[in-house]
Protein backbone atom coordinates (compact mmCIF):
# COMPACT_ATOMS: atom_id res chain seq x y z
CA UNK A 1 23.03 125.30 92.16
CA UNK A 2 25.36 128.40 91.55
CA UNK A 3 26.05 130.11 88.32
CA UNK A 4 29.64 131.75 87.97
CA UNK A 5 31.87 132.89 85.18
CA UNK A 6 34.12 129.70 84.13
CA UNK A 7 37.07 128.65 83.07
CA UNK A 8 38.32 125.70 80.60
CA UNK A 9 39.49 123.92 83.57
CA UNK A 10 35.45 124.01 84.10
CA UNK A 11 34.89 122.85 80.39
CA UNK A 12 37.40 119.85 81.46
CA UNK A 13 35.90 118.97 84.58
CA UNK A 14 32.59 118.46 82.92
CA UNK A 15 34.89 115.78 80.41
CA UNK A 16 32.84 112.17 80.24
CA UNK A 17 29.88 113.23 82.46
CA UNK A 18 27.53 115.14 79.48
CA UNK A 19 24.09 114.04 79.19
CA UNK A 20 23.38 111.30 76.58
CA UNK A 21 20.92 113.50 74.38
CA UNK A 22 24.12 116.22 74.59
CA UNK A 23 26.74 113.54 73.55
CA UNK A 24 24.21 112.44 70.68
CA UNK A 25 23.90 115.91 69.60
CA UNK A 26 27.78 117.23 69.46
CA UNK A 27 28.82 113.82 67.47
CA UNK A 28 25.98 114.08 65.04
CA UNK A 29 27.04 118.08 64.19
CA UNK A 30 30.70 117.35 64.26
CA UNK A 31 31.53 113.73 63.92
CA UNK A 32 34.18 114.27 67.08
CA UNK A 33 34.58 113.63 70.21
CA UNK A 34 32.23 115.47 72.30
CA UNK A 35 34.01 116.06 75.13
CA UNK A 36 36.51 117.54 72.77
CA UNK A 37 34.38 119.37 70.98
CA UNK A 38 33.21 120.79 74.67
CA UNK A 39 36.71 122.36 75.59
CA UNK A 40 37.22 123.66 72.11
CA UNK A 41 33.32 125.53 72.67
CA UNK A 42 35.08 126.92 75.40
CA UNK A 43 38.53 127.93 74.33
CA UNK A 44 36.12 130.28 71.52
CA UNK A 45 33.68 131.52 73.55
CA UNK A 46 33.77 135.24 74.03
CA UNK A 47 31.38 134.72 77.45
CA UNK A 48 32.10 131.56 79.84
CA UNK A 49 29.96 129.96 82.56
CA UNK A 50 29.15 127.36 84.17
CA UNK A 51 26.82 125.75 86.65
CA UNK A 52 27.78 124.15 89.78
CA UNK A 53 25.97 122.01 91.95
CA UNK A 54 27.95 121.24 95.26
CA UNK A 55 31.58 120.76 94.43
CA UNK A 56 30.28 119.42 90.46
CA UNK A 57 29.98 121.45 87.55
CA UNK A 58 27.10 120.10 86.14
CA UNK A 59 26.63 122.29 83.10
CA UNK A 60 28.80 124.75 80.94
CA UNK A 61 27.58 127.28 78.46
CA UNK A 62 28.78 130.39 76.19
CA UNK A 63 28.40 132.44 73.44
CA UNK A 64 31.03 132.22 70.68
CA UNK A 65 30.98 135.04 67.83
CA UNK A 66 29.45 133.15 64.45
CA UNK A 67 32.98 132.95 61.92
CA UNK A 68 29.77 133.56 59.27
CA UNK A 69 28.27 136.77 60.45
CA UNK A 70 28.90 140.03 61.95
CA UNK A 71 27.11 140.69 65.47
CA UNK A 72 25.93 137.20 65.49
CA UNK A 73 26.70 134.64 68.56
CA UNK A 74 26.02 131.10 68.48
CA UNK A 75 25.02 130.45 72.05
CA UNK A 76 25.69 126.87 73.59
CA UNK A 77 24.92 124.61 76.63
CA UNK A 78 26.50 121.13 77.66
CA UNK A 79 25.70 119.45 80.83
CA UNK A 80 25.41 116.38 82.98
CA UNK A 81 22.21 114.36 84.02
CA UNK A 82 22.38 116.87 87.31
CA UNK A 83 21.53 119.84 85.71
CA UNK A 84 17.95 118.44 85.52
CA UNK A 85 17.52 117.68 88.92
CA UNK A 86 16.21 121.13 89.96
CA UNK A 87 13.85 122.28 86.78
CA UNK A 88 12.98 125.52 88.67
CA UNK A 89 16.24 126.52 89.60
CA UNK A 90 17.37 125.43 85.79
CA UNK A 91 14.99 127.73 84.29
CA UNK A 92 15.54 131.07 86.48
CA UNK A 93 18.80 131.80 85.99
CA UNK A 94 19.51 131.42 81.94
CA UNK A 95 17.54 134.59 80.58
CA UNK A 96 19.68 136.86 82.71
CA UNK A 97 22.46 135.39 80.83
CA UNK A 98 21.02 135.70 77.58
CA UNK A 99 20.60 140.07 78.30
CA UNK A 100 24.55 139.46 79.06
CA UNK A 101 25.28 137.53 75.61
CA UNK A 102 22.80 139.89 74.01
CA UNK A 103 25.26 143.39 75.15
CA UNK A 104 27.89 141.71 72.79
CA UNK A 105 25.12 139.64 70.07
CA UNK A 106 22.08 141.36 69.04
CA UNK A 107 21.33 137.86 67.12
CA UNK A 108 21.94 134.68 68.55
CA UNK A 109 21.70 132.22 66.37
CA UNK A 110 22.56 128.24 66.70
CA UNK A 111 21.16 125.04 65.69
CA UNK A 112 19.66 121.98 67.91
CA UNK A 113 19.32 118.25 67.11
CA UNK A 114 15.67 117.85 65.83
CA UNK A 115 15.70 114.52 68.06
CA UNK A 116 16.69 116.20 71.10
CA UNK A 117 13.38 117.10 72.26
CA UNK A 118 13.79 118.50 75.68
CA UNK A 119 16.43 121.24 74.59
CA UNK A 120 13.76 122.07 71.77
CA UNK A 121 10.99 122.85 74.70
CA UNK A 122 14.23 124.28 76.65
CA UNK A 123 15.03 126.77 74.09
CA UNK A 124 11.53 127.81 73.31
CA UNK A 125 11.21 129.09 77.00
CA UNK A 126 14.00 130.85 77.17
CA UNK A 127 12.24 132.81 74.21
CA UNK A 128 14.31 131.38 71.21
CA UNK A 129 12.61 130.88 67.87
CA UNK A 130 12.92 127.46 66.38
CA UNK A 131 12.34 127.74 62.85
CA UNK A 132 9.54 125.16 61.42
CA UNK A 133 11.84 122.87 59.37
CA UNK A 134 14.62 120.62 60.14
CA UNK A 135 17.89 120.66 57.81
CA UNK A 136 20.43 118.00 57.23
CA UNK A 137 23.79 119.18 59.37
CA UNK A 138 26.70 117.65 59.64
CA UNK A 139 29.19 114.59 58.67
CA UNK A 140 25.61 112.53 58.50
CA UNK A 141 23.71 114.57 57.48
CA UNK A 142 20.86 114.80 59.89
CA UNK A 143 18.14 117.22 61.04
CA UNK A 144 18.51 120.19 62.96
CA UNK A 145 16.99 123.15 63.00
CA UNK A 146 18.22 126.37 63.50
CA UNK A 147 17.01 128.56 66.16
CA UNK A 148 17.39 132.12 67.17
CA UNK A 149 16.81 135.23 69.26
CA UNK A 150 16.88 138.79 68.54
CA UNK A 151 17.52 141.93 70.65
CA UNK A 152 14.82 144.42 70.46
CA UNK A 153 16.50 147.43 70.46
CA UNK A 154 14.25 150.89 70.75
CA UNK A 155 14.76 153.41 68.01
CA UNK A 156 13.82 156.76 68.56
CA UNK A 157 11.44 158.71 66.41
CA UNK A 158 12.31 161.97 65.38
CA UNK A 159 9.47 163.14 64.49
């Protein structure tokens, strides 16, 4: 599996192939489409990627600036089944992304579908903070919680 810098012609190859608990998640926080909801992720995303496994992207991600807050990104990742297939390979390449979304985001800050427990675990490795209660989101209203990382930036003392 290779990592690269992507395109939306990525974002539309990935069209119909997203995992169910991904599918589940985008309809239940935006009551469209998914895999229109996945291009438009990608047509605002200030940072593109994607994952490819042979000639098949398999997964795309970003970082898109939050329309609510200054310096805060709202990080994202949709895949297929395949990006699963390799857990070890899955888990070493994502936190040198997350130093490259945190250059332009010292906050990232998104929310995850309380029933989608395997991005939950996911997201706690990759040293987010899930806060400890759900809240409704969405057209029906149902639990996610928010989760978040910060930079640690070093202040010098002057003392």
């Amino acid at each position: 599996m290779i990592v690269r810098k992507a395109t939306i012609e990525d974002a539309i190859a990935l069209r119909g192939r997203l995992r169910q608990q991904d599918y589940d998640e985008v309809w239940a926080a935006y009551g469209h489409n998914p895999d229109d909801v996945l291009v438009a992720c990608a047509r605002f995303s200030t940072m593109l990627w994607c994952a490819e496994k042979g000639e098949a992207i398999v997964a795309v991600f970003g970082v898109a600036p939050s329309i609510d807050e200054l310096g805060v990104g709202q990080p994202w990742l949709l895949g297929a089944d395949e990006i699963c297939s390799d857990p070890r390979v899955f888990f070493r390449w994502p936190k040198q992304i997350l130093l490259l979304m945190h250059r332009a985001f010292p906050v990232l800050r998104n929310r995850v579908d309380a029933r989608n427990t395997r991005s939950i675990c996911w997201l706690r490795r990759m040293g987010f903070t899930i806060e400890d209660t759900s809240v409704p989101y969405g057209p029906f209203n149902m639990p996610f919680y928010v989760f978040y990382k910060e930079e640690r930036v070093c202040v010098p003392s002057w003392g």
